[in-house]
C-alpha atoms as a PDB file:
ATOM      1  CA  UNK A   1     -27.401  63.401  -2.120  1.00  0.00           C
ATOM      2  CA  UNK A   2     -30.802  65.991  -3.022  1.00  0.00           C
ATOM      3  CA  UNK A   3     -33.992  65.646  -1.924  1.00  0.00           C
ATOM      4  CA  UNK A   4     -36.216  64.042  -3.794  1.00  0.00           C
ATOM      5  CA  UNK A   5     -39.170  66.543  -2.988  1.00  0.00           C
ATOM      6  CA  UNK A   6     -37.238  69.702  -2.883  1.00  0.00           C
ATOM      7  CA  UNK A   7     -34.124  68.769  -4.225  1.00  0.00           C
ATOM      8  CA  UNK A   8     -32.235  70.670  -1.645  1.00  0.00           C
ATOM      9  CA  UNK A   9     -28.933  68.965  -0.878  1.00  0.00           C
ATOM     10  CA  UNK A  10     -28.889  66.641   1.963  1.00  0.00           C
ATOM     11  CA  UNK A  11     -26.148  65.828   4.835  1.00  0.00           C
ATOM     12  CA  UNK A  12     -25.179  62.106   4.377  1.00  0.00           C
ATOM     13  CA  UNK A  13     -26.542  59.797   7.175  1.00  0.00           C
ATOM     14  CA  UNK A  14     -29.986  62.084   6.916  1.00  0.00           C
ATOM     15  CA  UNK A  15     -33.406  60.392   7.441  1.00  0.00           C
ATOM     16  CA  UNK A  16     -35.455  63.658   6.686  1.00  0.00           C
ATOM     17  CA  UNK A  17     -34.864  66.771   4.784  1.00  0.00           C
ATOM     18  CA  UNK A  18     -34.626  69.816   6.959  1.00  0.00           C
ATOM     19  CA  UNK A  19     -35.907  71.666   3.944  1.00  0.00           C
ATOM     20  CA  UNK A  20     -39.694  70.489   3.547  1.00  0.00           C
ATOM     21  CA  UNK A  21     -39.533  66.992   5.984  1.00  0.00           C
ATOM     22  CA  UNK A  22     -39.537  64.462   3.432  1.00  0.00           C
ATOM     23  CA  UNK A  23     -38.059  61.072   4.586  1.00  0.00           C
ATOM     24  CA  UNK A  24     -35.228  60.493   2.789  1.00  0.00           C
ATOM     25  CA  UNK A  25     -35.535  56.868   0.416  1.00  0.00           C
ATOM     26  CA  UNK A  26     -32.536  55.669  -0.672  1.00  0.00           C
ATOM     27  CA  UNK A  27     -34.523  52.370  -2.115  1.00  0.00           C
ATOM     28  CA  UNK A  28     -35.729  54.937  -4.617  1.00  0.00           C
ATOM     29  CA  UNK A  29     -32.727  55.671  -6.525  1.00  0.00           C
ATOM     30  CA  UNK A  30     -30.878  58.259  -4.216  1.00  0.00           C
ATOM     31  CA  UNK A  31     -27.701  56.732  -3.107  1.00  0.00           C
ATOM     32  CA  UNK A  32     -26.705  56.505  -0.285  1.00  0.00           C
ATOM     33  CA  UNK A  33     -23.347  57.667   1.157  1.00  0.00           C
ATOM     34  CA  UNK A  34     -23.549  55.631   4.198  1.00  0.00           C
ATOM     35  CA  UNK A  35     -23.553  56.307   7.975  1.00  0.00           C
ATOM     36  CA  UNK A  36     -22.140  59.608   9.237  1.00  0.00           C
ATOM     37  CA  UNK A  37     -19.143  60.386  10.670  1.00  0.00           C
ATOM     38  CA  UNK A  38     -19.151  59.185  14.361  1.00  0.00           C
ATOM     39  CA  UNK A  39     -22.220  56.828  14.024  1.00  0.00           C
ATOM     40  CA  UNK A  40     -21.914  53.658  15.034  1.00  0.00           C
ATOM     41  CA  UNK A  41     -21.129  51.399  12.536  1.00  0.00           C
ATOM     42  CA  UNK A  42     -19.334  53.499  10.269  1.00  0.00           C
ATOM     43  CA  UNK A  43     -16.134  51.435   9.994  1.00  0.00           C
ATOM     44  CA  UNK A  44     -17.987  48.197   9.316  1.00  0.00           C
ATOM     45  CA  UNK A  45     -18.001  48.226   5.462  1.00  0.00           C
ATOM     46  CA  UNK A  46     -14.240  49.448   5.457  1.00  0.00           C
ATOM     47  CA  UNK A  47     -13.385  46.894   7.782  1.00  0.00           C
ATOM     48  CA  UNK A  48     -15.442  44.069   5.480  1.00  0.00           C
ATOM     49  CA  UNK A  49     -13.924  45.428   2.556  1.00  0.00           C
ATOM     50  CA  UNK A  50     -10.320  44.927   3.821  1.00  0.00           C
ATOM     51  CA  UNK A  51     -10.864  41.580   5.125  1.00  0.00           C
ATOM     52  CA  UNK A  52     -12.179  40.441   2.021  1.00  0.00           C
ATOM     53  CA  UNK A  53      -9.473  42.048   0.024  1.00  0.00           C
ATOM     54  CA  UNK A  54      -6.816  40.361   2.250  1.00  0.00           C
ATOM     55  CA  UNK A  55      -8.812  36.964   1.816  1.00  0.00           C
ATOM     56  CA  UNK A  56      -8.519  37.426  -1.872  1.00  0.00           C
ATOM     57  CA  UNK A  57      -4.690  38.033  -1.847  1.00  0.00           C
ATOM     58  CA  UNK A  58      -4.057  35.216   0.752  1.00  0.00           C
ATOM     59  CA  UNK A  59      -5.968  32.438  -2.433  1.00  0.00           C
ATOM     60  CA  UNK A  60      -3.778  34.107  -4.951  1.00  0.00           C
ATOM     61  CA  UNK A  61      -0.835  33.702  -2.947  1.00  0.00           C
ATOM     62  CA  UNK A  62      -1.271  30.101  -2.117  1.00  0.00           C
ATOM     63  CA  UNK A  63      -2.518  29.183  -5.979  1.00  0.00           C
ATOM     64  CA  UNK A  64       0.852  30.676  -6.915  1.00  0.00           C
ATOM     65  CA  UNK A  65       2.470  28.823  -4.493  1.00  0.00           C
ATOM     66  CA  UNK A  66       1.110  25.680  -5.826  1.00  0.00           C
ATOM     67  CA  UNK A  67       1.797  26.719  -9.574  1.00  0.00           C
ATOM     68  CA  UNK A  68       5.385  27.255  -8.444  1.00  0.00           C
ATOM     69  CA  UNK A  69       5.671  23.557  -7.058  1.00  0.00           C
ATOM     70  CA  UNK A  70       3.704  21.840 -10.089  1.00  0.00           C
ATOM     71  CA  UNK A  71       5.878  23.097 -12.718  1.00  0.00           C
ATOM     72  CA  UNK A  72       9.278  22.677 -10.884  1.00  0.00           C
ATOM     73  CA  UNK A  73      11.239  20.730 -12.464  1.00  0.00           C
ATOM     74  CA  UNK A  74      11.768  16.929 -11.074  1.00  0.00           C
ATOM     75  CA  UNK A  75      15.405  15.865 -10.545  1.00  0.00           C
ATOM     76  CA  UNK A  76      16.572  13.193 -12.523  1.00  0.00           C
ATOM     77  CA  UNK A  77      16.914   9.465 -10.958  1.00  0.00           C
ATOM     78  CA  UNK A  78      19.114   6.936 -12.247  1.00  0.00           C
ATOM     79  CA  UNK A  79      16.814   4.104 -13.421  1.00  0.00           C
ATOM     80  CA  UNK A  80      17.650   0.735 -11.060  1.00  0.00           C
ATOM     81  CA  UNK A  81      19.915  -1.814 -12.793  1.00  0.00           C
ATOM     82  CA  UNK A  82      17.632  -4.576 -15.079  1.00  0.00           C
ATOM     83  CA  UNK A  83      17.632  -7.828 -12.855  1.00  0.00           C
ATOM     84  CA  UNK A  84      19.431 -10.539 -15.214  1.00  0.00           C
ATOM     85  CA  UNK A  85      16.342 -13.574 -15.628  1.00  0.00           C
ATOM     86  CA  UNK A  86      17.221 -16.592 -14.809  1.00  0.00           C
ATOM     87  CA  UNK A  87      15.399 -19.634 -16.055  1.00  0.00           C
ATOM     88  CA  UNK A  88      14.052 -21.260 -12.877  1.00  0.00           C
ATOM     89  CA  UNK A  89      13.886 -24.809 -14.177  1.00  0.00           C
ATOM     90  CA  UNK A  90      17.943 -23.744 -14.392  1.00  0.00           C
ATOM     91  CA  UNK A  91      18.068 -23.499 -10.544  1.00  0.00           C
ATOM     92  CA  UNK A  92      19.368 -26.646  -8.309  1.00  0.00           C
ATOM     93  CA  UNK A  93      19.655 -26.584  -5.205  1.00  0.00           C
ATOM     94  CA  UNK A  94      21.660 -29.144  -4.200  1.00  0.00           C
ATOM     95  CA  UNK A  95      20.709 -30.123  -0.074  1.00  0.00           C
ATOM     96  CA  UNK A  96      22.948 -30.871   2.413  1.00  0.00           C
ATOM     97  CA  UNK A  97      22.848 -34.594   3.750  1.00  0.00           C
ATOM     98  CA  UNK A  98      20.729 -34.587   6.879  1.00  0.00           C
ATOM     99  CA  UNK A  99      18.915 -31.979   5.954  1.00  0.00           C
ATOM    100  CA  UNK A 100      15.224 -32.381   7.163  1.00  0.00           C
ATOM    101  CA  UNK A 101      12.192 -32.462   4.709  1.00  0.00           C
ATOM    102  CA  UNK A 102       8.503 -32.459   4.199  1.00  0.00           C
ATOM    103  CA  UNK A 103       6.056 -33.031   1.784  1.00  0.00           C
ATOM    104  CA  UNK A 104       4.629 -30.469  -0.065  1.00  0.00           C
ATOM    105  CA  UNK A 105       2.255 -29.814  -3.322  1.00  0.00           C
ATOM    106  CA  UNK A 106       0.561 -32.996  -3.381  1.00  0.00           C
ATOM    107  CA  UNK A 107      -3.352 -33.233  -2.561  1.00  0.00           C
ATOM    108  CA  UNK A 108      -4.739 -34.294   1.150  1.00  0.00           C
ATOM    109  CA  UNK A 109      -5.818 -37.590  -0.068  1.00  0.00           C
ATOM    110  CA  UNK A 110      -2.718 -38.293  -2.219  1.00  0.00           C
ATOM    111  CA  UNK A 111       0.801 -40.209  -1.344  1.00  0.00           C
ATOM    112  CA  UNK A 112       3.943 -39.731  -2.831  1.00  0.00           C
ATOM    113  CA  UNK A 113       5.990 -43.330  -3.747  1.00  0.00           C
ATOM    114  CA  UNK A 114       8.937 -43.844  -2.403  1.00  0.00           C
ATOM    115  CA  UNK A 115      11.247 -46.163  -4.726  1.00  0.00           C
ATOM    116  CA  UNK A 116      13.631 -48.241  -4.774  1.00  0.00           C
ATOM    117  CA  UNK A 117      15.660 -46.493  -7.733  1.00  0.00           C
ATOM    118  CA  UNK A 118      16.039 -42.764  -9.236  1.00  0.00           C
ATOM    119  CA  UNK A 119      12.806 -42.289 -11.423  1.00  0.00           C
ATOM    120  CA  UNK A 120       9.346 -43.478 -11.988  1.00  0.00           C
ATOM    121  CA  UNK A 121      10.773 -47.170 -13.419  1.00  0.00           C
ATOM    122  CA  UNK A 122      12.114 -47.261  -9.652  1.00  0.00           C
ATOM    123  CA  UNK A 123      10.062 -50.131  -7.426  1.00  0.00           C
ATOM    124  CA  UNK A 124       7.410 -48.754  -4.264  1.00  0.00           C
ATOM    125  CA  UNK A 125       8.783 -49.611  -1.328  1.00  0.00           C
ATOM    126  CA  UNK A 126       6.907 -46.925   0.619  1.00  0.00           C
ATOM    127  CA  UNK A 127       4.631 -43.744   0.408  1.00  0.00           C
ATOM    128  CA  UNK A 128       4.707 -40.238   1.968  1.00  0.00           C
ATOM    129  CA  UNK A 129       1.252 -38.929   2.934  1.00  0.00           C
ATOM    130  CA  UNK A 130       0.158 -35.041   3.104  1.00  0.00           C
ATOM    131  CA  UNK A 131       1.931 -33.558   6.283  1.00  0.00           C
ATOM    132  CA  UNK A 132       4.903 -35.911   6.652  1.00  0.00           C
ATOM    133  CA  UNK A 133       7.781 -34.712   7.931  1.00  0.00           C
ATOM    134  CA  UNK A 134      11.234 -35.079   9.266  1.00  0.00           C
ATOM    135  CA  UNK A 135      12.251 -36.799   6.283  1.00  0.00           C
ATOM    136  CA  UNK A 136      16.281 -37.347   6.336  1.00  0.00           C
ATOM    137  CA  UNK A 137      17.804 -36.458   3.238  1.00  0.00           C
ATOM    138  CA  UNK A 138      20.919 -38.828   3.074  1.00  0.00           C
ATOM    139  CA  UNK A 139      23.233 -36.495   0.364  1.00  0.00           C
ATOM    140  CA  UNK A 140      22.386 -38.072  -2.772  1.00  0.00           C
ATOM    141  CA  UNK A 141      20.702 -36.579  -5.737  1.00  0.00           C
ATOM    142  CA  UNK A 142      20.354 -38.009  -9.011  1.00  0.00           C
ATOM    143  CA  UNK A 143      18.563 -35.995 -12.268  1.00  0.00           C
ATOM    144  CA  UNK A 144      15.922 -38.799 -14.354  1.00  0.00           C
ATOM    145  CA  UNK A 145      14.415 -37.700 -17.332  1.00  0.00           C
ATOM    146  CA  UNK A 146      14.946 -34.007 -16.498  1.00  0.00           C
ATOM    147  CA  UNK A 147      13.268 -35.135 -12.848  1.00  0.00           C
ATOM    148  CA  UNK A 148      15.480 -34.378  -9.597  1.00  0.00           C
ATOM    149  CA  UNK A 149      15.200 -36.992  -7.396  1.00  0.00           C
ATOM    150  CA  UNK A 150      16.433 -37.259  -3.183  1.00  0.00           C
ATOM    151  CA  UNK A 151      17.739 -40.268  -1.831  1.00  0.00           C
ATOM    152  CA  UNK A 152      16.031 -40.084   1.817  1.00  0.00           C
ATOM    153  CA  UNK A 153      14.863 -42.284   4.713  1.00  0.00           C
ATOM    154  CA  UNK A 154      11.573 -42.026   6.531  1.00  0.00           C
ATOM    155  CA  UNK A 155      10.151 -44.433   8.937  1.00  0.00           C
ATOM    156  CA  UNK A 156      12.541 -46.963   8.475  1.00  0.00           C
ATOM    157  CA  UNK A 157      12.132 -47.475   4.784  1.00  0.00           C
ATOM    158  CA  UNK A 158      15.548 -45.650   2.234  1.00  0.00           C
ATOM    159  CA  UNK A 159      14.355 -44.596  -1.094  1.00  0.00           C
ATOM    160  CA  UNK A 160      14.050 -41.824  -3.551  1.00  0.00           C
ATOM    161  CA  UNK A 161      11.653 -39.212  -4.512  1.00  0.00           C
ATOM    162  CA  UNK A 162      11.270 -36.618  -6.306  1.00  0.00           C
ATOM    163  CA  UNK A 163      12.704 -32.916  -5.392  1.00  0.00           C
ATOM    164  CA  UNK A 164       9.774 -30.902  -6.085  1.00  0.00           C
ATOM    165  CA  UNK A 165       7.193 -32.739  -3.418  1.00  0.00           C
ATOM    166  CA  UNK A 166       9.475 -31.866  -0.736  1.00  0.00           C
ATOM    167  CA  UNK A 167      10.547 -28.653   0.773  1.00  0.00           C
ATOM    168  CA  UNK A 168      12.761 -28.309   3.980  1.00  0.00           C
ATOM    169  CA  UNK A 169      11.647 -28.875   7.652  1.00  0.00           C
ATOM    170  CA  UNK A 170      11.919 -27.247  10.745  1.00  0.00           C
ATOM    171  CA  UNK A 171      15.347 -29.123  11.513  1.00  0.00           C
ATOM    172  CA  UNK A 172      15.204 -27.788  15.969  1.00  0.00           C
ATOM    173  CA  UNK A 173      11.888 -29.582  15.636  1.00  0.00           C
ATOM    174  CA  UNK A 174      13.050 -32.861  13.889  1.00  0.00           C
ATOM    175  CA  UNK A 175      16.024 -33.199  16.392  1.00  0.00           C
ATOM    176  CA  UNK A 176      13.543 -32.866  18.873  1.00  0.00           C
ATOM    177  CA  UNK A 177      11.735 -35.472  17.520  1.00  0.00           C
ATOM    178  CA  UNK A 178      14.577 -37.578  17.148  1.00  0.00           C
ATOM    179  CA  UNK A 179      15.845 -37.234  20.640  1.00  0.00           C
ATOM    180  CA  UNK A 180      12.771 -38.336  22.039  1.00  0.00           C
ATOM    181  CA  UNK A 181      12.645 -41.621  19.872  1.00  0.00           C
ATOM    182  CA  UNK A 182      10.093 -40.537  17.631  1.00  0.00           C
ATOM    183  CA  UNK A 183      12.648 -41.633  14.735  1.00  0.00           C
ATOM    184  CA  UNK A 184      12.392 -40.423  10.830  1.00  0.00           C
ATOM    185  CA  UNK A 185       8.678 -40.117   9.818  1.00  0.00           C
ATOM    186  CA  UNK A 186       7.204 -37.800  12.974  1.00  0.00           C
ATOM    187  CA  UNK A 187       4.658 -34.697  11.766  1.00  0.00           C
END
């Protein structure tokens, strides 16, 4: 670096020329070769330089890192077997006589008939309301019309209705029931 009065040539880290006085302005063009040797704070930009530099590398590395793993290639899995459909009008269950039930799918202010005979031509001799339970299935089923109907017994009264208003009861709770003379019909 020269002085930009004299130009006589300056030692770096100088603040005045020690040919004529001049400060020395760097802002004015004249670059600047930093601090001197041995003044503090002469390994600073070195030490910023390196940091950033090892920054730099460390994104790369991890970006490649990441490429790697995106375009690896996915092992193959064996598709699961299809499940084979089954029609569910298809499925019967057939119940097991004193098997408990309840009544199910019907409104809160409807009743279910119990008749006398398989089938809606079948005569009322009873109703099941919303919530009953402990209904005895007695081990007969009979198909009316493409309707399932269960021969049961609730309250005293043996009739049939049909399969799909009922779904099976809690049978420890029915025996219960049963045991302490609350007979076919309790909740």
């Amino acid at each position: 670096m020269k002085c930009v009065n004299c130009n006589e040539p300056l030692p770096g880290g100088s603040k005045f020329c020690k040919n004529c006085g001049a400060p020395v302005l760097a802002e004015y063009g004249a670059p600047d070769d930093g601090p001197a040797p041995g003044v503090p704070g002469a390994g600073k930009r070195v030490f910023v330089l390196a940091l950033a530099g090892m920054v730099a590398l460390l994104i790369a590395g991890v970006a490649a890192f990441m490429m790697m793993r995106v375009s690896a290639p996915v092992p193959a899995v064996a598709p699961p077997p299809p499940v084979p459909m089954t029609d569910p009008a298809s499925i019967t269950q057939t119940p097991t006589p004193g098997v408990f039930f309840k009544v199910t799918g019907i409104m809160f202010d409807a009743t279910v008939a119990i008749r006398s005979e398989a089938g809606p031509g079948g005569a009322e001799v009873g109703k099941l309301h919303p919530g009953a339970g402990c209904i005895i299935f007695l081990g007969e089923t009979k198909t009316v019309k493409g309707e399932d109907w269960n021969k049961l017994l609730y309250n005293g009264v043996t009739g049939w209705v049909p399969a799909h208003n009922l779904a099976q009861d809690d049978t420890l709770r029915c025996v219960d029931e049963l045991k302490r003379g609350g007979g076919s019909g309790g909740k």
